[in-house]
N, C-alpha and C. Protein backbone atom coordinates (compact mmCIF):
# COMPACT_ATOMS: atom_id res chain seq x y z
N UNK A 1 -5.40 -13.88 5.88
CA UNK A 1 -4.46 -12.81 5.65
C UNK A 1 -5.18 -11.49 5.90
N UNK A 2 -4.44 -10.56 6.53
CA UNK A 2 -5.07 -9.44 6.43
C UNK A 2 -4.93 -8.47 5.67
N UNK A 3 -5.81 -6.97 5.74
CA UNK A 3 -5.60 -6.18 4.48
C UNK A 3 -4.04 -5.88 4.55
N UNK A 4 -4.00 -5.56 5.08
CA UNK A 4 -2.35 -4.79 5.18
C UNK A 4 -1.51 -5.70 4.62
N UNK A 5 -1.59 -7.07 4.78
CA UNK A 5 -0.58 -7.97 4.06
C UNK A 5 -0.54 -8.42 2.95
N UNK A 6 -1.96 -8.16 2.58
CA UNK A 6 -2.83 -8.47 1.41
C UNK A 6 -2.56 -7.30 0.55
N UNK A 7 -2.32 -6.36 0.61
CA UNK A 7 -2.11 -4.59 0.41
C UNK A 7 -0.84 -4.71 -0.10
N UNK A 8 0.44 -5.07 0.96
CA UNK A 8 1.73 -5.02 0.71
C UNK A 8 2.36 -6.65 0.00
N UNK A 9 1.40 -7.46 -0.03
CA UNK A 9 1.94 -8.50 -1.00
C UNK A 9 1.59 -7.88 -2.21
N UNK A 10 0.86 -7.90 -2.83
CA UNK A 10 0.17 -7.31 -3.75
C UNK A 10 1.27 -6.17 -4.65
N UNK A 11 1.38 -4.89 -3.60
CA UNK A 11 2.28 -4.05 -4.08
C UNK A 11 3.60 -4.71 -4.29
N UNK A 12 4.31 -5.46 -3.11
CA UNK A 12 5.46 -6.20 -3.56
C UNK A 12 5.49 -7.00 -4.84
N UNK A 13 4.44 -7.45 -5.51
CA UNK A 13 4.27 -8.21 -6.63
C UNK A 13 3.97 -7.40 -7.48
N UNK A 14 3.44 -6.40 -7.45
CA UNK A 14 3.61 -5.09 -8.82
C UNK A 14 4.51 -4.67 -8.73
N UNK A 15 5.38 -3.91 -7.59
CA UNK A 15 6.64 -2.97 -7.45
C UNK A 15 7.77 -3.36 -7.01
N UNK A 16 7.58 -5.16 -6.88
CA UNK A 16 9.05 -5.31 -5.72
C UNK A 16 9.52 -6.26 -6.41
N UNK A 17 9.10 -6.98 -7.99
CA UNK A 17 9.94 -7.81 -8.66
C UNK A 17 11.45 -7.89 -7.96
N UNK A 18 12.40 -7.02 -8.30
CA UNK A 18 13.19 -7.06 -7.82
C UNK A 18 13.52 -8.01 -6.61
N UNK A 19 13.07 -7.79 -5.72
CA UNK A 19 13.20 -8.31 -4.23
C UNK A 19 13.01 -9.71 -4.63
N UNK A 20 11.94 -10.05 -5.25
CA UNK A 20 11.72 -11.64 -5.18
C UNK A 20 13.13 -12.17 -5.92
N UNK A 21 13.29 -11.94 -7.59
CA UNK A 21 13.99 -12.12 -7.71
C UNK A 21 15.65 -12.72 -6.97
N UNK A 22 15.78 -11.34 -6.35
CA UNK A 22 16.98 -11.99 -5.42
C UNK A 22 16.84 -12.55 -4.18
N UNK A 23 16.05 -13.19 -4.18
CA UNK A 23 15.79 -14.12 -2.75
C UNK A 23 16.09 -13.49 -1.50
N UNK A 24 15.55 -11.94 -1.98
CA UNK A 24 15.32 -11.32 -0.54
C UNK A 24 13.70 -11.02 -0.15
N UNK A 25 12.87 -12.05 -0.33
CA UNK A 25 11.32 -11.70 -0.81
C UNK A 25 11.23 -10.98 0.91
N UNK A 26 11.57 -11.77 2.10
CA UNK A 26 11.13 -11.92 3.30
C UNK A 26 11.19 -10.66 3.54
N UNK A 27 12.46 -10.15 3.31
CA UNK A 27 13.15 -8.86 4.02
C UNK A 27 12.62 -7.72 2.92
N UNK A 28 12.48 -7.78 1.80
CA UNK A 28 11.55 -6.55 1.12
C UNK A 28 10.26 -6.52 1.46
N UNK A 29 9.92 -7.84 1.47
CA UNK A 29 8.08 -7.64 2.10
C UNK A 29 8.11 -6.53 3.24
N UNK A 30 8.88 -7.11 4.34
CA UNK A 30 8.89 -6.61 5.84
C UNK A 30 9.12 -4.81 5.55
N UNK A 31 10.19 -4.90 4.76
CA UNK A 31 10.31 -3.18 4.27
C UNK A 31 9.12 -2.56 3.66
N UNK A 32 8.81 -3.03 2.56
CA UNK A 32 7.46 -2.56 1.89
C UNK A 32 6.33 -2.61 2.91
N UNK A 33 5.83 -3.56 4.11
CA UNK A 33 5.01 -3.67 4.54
C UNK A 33 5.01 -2.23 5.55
N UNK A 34 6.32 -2.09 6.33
CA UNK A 34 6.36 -0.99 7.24
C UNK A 34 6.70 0.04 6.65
N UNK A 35 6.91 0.41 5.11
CA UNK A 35 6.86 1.74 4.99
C UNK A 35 5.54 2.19 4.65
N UNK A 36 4.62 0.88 3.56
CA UNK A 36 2.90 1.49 3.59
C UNK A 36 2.14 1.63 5.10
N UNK A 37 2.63 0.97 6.19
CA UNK A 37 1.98 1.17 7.32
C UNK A 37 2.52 2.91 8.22
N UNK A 38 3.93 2.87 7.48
CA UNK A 38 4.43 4.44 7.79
C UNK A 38 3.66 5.62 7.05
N UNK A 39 3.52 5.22 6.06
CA UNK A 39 2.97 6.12 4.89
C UNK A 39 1.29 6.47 5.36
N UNK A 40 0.83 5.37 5.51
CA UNK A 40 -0.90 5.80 5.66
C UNK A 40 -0.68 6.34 7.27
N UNK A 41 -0.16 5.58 8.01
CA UNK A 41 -0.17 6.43 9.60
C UNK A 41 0.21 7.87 9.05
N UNK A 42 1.04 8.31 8.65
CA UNK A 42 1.26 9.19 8.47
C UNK A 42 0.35 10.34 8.09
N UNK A 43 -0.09 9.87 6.88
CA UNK A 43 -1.45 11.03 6.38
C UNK A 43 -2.88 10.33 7.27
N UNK A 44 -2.53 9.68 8.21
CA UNK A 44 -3.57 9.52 9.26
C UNK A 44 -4.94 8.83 8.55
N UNK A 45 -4.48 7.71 8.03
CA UNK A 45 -4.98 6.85 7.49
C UNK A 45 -4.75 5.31 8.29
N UNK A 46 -6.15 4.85 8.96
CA UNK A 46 -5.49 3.46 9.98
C UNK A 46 -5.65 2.66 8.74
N UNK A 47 -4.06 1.39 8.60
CA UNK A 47 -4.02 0.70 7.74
C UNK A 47 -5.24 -0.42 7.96
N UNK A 48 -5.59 -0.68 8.95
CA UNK A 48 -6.87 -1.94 9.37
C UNK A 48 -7.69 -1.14 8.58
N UNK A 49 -8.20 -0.10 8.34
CA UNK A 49 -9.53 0.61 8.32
C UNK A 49 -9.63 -0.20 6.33
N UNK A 50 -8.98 -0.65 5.87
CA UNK A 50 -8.90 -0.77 4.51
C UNK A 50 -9.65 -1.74 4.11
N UNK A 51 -10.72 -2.77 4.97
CA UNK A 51 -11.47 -3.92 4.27
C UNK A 51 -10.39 -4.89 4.00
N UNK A 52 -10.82 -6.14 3.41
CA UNK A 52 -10.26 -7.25 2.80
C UNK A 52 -10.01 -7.61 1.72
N UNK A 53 -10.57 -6.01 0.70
CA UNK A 53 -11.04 -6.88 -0.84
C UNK A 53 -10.49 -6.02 -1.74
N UNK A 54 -9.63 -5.44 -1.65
CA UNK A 54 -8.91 -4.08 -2.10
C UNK A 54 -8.33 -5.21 -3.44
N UNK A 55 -8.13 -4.50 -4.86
CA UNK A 55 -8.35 -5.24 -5.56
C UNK A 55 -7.16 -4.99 -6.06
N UNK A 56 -5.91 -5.71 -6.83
CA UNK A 56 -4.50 -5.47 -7.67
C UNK A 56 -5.01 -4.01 -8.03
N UNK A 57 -5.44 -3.78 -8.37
CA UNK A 57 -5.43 -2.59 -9.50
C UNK A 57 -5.67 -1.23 -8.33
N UNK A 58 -6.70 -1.33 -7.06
CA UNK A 58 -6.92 -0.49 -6.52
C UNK A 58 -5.70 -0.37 -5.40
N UNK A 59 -4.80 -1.18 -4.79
CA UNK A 59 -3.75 -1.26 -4.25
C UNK A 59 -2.47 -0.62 -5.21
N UNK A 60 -2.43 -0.85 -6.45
CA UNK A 60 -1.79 -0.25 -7.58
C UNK A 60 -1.80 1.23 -6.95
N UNK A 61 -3.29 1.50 -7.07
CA UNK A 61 -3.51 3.40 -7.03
C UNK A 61 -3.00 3.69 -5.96
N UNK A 62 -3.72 2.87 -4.60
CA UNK A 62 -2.44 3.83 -3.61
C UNK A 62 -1.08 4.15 -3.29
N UNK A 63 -0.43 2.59 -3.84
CA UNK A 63 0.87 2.97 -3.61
C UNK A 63 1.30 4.04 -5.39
N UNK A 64 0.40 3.93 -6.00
CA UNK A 64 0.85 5.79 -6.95
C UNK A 64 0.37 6.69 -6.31
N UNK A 65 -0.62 6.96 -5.69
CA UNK A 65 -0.94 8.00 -4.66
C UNK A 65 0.21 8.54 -3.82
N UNK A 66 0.62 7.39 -3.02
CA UNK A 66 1.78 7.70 -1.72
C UNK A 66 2.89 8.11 -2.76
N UNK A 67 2.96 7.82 -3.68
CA UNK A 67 3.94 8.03 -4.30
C UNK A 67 4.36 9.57 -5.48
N UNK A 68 2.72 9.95 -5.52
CA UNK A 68 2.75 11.06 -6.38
C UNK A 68 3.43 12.75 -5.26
N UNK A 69 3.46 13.66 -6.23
CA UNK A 69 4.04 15.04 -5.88
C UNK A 69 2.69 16.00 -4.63
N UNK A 70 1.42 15.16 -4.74
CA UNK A 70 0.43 15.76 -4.00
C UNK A 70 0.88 16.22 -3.08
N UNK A 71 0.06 17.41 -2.17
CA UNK A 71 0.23 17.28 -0.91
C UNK A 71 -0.23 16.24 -0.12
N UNK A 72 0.11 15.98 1.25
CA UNK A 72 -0.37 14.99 2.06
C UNK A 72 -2.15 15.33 2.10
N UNK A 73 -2.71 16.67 2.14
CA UNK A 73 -4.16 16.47 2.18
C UNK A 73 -5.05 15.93 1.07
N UNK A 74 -4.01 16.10 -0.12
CA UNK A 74 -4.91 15.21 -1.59
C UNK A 74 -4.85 14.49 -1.87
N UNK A 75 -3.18 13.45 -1.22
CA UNK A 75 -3.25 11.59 -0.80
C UNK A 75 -4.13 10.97 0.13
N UNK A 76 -4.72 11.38 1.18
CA UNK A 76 -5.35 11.12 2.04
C UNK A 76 -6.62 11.00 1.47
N UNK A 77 -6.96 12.19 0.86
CA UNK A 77 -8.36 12.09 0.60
C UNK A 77 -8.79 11.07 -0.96
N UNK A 78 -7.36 11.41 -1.72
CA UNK A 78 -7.60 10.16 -2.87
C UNK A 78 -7.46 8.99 -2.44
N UNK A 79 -7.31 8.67 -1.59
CA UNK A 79 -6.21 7.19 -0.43
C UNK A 79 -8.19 6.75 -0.13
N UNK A 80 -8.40 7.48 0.94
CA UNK A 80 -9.61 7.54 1.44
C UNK A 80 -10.81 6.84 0.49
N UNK A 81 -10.99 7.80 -0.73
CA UNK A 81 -11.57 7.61 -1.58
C UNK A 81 -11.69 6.41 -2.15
N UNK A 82 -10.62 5.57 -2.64
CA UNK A 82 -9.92 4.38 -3.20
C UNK A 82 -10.86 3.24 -2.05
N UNK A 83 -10.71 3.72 -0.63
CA UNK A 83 -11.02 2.58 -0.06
C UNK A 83 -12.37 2.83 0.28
N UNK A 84 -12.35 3.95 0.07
CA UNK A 84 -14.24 4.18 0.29
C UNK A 84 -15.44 3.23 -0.79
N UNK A 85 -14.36 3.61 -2.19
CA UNK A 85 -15.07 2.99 -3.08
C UNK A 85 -15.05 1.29 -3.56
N UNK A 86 -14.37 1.36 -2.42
CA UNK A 86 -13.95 -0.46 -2.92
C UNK A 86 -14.71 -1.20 -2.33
């Protein structure tokens, strides 16, 4: 598996209860997967660049990162950080 799927399963299993629940796991993954791959392209973050070992809790922080009021230059660099330190 790779990070990115590993990244967005992960988040789908902290944030996407829902989805499983209603036996739409396939089609929320696919959503969740291409909006974190929208989200880090975005603040110009390559989703590959993330390693393999990104841990529940540190995948937790980014998708609160992408998700907080920051500007895009203080997600990036807390985003960054997260995977720097992992």
């Amino acid at each position: 598996m790779n990070k990115l799927s590993a990244v967005v399963l992960a988040a789908t299993m902290a944030f996407g209860g829902a989805a499983l629940a209603d036996g739409h796991a396939g089609q929320g993954f696919n959503m969740l997967q291409t909006a974190l791959m929208n989200d880090l392209e975005r603040l110009g973050i390559d989703p590959s660049s993330m390693g393999d070992d990104l841990t529940l809790g540190e995948i937790a922080s980014i998708k609160s990162v992408i998700d907080s009021n920051e500007n895009e230059s203080q997600k990036k660099n807390r985003i960054q950080a997260i995977i720097d330190n992992n």
